[in-house]
N, C-alpha and C. Protein backbone atom coordinates (compact mmCIF):
# COMPACT_ATOMS: atom_id res chain seq x y z
N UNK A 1 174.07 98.30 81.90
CA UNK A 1 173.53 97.91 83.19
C UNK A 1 172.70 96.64 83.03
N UNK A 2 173.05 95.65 83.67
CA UNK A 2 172.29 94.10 84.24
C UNK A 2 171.00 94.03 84.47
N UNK A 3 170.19 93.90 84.35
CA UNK A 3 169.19 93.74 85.35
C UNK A 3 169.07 91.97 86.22
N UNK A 4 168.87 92.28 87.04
CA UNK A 4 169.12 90.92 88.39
C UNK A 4 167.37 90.21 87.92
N UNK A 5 167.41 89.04 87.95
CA UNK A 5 166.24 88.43 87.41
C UNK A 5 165.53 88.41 88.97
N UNK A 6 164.20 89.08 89.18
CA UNK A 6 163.05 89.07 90.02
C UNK A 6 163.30 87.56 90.79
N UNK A 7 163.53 87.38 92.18
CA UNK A 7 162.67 87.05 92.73
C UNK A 7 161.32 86.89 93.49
N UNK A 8 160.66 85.71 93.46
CA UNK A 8 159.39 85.89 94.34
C UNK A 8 159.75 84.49 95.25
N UNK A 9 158.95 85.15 96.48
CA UNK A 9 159.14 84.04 98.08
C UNK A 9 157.88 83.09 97.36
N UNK A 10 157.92 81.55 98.04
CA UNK A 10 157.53 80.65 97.66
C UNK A 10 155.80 80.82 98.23
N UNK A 11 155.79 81.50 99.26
CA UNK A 11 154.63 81.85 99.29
C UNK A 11 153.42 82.49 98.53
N UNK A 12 154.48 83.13 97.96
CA UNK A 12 153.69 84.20 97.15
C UNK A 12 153.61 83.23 95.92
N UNK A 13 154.47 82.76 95.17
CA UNK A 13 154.32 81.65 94.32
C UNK A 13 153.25 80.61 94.34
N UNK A 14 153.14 80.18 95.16
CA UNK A 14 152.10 79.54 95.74
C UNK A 14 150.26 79.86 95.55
N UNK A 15 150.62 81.33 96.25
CA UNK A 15 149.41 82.01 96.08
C UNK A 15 148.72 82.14 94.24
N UNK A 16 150.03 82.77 94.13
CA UNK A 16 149.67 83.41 92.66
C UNK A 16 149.43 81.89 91.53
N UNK A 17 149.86 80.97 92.03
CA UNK A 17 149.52 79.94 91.05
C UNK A 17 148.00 78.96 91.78
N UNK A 18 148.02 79.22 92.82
CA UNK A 18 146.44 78.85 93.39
C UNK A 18 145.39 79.23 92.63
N UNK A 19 145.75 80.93 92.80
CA UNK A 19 145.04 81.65 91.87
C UNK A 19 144.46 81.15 90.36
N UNK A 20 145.47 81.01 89.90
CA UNK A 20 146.01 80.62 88.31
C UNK A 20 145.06 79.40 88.34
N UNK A 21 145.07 78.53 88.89
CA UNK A 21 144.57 77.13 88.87
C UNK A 21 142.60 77.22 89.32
N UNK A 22 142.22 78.07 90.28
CA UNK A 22 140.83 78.56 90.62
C UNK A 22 140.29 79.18 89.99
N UNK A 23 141.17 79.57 88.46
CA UNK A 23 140.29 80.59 87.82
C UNK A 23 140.27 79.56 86.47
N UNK A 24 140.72 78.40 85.70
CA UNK A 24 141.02 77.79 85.02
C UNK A 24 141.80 76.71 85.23
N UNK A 25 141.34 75.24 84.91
CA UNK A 25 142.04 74.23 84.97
C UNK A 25 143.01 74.11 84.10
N UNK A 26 144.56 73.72 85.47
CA UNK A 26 145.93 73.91 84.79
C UNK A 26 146.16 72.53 84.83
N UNK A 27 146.99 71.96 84.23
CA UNK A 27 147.67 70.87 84.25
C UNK A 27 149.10 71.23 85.11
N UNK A 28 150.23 70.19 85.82
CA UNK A 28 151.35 70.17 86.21
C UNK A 28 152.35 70.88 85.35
N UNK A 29 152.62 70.47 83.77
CA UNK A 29 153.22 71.32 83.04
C UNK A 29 153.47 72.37 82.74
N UNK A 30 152.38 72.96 82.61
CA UNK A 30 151.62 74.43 83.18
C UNK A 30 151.92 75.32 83.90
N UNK A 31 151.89 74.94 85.36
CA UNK A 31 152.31 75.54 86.46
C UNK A 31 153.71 75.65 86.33
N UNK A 32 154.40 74.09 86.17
CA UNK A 32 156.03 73.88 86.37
C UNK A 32 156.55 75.30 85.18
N UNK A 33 155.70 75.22 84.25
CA UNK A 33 156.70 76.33 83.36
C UNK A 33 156.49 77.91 83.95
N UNK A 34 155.10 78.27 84.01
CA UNK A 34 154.49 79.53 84.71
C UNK A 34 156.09 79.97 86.41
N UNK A 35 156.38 78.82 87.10
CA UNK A 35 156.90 78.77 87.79
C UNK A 35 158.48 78.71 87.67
N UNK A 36 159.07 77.90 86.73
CA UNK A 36 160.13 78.23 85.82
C UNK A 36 160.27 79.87 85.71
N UNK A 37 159.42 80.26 85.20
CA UNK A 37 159.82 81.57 84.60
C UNK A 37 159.77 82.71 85.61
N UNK A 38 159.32 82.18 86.70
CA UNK A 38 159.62 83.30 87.97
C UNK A 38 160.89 82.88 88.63
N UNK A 39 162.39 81.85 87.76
CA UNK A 39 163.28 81.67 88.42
C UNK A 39 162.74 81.54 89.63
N UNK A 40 162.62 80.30 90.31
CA UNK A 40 162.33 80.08 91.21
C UNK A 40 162.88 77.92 90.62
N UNK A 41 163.81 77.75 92.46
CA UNK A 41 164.42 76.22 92.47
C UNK A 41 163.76 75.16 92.20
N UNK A 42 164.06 73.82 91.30
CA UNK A 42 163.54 72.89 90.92
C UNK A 42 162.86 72.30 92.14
N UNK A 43 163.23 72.28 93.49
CA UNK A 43 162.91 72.09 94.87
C UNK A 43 161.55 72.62 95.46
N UNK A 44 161.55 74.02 95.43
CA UNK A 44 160.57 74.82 95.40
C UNK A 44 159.36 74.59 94.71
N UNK A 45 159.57 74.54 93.32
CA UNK A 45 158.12 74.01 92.17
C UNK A 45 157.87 72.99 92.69
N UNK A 46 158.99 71.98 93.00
CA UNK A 46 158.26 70.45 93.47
C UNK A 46 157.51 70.69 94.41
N UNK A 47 157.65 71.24 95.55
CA UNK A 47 157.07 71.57 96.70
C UNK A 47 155.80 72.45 96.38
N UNK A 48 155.52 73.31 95.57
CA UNK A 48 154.42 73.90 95.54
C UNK A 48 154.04 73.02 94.65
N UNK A 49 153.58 72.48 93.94
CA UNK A 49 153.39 71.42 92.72
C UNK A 49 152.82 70.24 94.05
N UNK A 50 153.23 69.55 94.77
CA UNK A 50 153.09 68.92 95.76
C UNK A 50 151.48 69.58 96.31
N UNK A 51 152.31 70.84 96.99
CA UNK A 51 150.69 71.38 98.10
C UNK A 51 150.11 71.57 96.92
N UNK A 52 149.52 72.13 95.74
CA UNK A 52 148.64 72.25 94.93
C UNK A 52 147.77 70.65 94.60
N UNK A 53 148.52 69.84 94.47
CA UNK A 53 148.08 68.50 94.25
C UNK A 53 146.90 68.20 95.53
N UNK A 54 147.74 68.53 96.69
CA UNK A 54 146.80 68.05 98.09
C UNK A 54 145.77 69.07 98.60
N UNK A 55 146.10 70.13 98.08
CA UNK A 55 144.77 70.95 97.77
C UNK A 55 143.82 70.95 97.54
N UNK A 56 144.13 69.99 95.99
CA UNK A 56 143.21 69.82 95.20
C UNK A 56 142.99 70.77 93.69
N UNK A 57 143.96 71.96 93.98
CA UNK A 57 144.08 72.92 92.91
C UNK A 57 144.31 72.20 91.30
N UNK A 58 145.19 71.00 91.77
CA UNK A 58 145.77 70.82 90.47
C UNK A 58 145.56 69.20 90.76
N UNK A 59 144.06 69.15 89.63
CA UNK A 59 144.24 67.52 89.20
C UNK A 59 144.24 67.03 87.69
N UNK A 60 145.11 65.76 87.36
CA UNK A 60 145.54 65.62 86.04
C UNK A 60 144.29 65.09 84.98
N UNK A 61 143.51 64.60 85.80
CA UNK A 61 142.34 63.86 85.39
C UNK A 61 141.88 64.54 85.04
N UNK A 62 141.12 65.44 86.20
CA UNK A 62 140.23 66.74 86.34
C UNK A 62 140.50 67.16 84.94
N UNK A 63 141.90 68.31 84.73
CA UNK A 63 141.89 68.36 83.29
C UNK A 63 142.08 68.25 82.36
N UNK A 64 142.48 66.89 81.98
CA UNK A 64 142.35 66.11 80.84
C UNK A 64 141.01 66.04 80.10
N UNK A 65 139.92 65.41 81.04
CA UNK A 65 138.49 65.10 80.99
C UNK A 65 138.10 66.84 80.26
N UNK A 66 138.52 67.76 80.99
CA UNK A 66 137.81 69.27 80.56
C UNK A 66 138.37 69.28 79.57
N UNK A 67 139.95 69.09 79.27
CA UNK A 67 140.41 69.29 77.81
C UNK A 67 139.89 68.72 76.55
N UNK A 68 139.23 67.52 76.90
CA UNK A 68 139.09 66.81 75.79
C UNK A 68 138.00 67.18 75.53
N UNK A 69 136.99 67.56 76.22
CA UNK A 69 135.21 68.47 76.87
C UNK A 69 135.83 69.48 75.67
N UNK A 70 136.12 70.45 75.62
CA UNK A 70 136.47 71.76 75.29
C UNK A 70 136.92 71.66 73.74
N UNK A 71 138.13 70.65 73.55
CA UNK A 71 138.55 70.42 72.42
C UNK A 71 137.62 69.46 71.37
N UNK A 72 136.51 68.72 71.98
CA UNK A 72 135.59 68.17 71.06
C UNK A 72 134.57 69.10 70.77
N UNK A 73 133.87 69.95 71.78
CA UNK A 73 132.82 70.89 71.72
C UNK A 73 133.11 72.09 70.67
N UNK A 74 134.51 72.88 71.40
CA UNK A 74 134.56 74.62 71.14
C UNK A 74 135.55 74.61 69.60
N UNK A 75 136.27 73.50 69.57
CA UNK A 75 137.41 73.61 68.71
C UNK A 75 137.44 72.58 67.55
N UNK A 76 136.47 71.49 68.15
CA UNK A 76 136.12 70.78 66.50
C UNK A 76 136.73 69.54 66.27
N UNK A 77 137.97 68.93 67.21
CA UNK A 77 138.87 68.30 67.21
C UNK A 77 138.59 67.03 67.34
N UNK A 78 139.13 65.98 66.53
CA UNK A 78 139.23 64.29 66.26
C UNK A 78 140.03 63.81 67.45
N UNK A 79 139.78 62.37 67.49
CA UNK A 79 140.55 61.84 68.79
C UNK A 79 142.13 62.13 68.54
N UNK A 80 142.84 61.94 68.00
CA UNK A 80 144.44 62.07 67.46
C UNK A 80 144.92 63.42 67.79
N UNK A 81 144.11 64.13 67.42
CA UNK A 81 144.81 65.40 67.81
C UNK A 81 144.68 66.00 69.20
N UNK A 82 143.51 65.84 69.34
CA UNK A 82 143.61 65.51 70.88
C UNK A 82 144.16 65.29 71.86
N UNK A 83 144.98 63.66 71.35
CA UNK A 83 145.89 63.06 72.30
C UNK A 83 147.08 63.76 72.40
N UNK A 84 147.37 64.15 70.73
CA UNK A 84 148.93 65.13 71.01
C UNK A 84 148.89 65.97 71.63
N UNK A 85 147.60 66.85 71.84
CA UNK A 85 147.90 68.34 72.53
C UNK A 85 147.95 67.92 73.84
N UNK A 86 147.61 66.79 74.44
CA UNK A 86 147.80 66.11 75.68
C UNK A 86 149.37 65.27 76.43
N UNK A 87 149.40 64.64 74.88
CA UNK A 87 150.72 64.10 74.88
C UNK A 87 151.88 65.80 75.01
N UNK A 88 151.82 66.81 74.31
CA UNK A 88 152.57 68.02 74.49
C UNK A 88 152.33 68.59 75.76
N UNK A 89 150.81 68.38 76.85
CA UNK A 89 150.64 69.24 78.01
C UNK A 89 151.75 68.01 78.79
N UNK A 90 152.08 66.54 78.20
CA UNK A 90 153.36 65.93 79.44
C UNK A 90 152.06 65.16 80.55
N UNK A 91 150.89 64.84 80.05
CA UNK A 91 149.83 64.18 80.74
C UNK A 91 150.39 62.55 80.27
N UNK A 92 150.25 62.12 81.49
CA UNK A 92 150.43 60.35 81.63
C UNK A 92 149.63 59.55 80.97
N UNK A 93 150.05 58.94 80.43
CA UNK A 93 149.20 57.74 78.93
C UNK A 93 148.19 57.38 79.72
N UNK A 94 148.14 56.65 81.03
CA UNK A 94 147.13 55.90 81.42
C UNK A 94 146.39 56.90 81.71
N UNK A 95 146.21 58.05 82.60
CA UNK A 95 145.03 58.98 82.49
C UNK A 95 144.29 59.59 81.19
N UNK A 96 145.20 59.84 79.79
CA UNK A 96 144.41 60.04 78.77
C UNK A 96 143.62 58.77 78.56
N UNK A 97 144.49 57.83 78.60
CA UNK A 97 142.93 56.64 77.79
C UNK A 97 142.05 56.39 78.75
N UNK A 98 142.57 56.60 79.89
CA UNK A 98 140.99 56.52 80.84
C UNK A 98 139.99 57.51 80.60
N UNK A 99 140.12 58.82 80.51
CA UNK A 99 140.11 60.02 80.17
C UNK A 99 138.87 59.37 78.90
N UNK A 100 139.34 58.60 78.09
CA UNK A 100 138.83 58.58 76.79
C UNK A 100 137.75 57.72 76.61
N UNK A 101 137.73 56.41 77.89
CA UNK A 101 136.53 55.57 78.04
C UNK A 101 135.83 56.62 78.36
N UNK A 102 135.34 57.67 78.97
CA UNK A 102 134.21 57.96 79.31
C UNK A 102 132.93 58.62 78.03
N UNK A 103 134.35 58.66 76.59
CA UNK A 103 133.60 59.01 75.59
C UNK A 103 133.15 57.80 74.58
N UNK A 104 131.80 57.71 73.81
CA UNK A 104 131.76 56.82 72.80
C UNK A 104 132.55 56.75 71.79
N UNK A 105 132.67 56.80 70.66
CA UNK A 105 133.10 56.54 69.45
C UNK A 105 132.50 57.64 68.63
N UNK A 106 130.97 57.53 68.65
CA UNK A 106 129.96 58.60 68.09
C UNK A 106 130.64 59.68 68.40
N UNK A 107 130.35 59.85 69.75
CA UNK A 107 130.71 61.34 70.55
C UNK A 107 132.24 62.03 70.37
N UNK A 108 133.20 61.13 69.80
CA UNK A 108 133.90 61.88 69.27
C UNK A 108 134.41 62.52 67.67
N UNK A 109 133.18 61.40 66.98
CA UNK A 109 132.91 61.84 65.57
C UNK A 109 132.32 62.76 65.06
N UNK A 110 131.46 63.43 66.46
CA UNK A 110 130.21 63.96 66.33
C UNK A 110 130.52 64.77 65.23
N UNK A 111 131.31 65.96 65.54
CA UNK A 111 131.37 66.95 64.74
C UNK A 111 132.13 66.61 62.87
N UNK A 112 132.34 65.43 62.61
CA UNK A 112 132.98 65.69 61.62
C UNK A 112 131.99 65.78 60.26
N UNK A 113 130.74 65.24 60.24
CA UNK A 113 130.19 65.48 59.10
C UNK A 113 129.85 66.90 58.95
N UNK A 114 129.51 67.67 60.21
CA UNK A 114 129.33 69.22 59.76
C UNK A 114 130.36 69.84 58.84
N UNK A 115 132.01 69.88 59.63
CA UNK A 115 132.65 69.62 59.60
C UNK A 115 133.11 70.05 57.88
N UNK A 116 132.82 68.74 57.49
CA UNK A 116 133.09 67.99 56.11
C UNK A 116 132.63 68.60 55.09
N UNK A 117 130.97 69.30 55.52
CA UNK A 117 130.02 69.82 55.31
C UNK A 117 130.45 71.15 54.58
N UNK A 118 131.00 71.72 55.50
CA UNK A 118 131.02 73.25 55.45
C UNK A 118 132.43 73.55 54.55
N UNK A 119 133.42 72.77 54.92
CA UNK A 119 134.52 72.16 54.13
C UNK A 119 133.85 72.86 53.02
N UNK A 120 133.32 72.00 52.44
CA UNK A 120 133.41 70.83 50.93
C UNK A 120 133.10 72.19 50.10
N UNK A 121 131.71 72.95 50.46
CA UNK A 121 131.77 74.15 49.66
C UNK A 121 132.64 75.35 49.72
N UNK A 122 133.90 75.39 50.32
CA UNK A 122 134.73 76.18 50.10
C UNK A 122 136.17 75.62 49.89
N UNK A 123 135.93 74.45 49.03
CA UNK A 123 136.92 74.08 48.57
C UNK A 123 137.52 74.24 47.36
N UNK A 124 138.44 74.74 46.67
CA UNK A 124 138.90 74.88 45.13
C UNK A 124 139.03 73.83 44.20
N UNK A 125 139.05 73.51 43.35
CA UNK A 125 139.65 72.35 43.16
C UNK A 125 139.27 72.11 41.73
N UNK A 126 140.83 71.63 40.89
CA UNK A 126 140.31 71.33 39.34
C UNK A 126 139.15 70.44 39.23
N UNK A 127 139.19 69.35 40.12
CA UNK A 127 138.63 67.86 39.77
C UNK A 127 137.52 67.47 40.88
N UNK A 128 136.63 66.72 40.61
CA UNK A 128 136.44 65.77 42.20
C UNK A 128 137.44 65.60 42.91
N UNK A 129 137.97 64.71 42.23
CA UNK A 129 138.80 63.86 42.86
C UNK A 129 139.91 64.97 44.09
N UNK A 130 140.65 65.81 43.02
CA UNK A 130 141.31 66.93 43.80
C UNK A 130 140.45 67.42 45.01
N UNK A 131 139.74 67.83 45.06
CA UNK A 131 138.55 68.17 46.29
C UNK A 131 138.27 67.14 47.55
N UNK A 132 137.94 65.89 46.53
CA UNK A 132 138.19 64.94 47.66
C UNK A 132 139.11 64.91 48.97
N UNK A 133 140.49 65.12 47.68
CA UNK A 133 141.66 64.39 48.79
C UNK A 133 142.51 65.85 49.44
N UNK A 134 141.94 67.23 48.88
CA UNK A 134 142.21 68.38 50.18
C UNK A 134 140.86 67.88 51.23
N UNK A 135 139.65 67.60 51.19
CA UNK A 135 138.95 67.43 52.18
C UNK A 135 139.33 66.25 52.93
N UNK A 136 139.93 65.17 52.71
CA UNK A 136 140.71 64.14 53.61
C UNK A 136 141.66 64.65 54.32
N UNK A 137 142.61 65.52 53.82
CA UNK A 137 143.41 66.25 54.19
C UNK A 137 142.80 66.90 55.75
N UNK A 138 142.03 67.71 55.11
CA UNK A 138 141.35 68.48 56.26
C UNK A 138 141.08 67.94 57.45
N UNK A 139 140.49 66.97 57.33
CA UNK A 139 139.92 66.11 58.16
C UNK A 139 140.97 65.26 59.03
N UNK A 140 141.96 64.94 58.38
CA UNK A 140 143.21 64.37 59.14
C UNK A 140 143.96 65.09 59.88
N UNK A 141 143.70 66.12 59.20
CA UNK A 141 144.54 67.42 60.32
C UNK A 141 143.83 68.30 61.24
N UNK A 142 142.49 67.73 61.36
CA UNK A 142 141.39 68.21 62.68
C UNK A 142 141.67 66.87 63.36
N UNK A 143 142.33 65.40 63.15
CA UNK A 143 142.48 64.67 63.96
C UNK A 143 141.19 63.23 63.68
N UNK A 144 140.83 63.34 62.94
CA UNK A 144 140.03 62.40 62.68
C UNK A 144 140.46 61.35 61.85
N UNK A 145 140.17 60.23 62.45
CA UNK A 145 140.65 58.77 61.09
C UNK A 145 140.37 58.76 59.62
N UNK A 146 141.30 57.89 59.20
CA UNK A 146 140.98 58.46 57.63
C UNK A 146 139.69 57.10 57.81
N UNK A 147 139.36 56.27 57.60
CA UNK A 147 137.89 55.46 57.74
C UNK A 147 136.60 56.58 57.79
N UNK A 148 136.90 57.04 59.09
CA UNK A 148 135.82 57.99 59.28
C UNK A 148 135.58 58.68 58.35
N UNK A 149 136.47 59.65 57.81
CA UNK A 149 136.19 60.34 56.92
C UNK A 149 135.94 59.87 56.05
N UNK A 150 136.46 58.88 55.60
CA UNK A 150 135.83 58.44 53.69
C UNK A 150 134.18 57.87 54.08
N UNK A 151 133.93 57.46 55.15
CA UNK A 151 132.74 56.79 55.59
C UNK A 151 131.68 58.63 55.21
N UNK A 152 132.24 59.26 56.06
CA UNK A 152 131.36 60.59 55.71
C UNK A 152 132.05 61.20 54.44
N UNK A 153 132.48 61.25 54.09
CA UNK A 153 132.64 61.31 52.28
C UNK A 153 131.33 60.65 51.60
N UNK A 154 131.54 59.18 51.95
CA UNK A 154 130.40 58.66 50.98
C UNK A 154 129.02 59.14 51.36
N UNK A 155 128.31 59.36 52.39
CA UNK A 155 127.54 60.28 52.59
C UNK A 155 127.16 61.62 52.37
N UNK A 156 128.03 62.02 52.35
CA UNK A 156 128.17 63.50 52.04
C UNK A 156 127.95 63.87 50.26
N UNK A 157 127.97 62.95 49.63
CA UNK A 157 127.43 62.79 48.18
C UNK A 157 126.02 62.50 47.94
């Protein structure tokens, strides 16, 4: 036996992703897939995707700015990595780098000497040197420049 894939009326779609968007800032991608998966017409998403926009439910700026808020604060994250998880939410180049003037340079380094910090004593390592270059490592893959880091390397001694 088949089972027939659920529909839902566009209304209700609508609703339930209003919802979705008032309780947490969504991006367009977001929704379009959430909405995808209720089989529901490429026509339809456009159209609710549309009224959500003029709503106001769903702005790209709006959460970009929170993403990058969230991902420098809660999660620890360098500018680079950042951009990809942005570049993967399908957010438009010119709103991330605008997105990105509103931060200094500092303010997105902030966290890496802690960071580096907390690293360094739970690192293994035959050598210095070996230690060193897993903690570069580290640091490149939280998204931070390699400059930066050797800059807080030499400090961090």
């Amino acid at each position: 036996m088949e089972e027939t894939p659920k529909t839902i009326s566009e209304a209700k779609a609508f609703s339930r992703m209003a919802h979705q968007c008032a309780r947490k800032e969504c991006c367009v991608f977001d929704i379009k897939t959430k909405l995808y998966r209720l089989n529901l017409d490429s026509e339809v998403i456009d159209r609710i995707i549309d009224e959500l926009k003029k709503e106001k439910y769903i702005d790209e700026m709006r959460f970009t700015r929170s993403y990058i808020n969230d991902k420098m604060r809660i999660n620890k994250w360098g500018k680079a990595k950042i951009e990809f998880g942005l570049k993967q939410k399908r957010i438009p180049e010119h709103i991330v780098s605008e997105s990105f003037l509103d931060y200094s340079d500092d303010q997105l380094n902030d966290s890496l000497p802690d960071l580096l910090q907390a690293k360094w004593s739970s690192i293994k390592g035959n050598s210095e040197y070996e230690k060193q270059n897993k903690l570069i490592r580290f640091g490149l893959s939280r998204g931070f420049e390699m400059n930066k880091i050797l800059k807080c390397l030499k400090n961090l001694k």
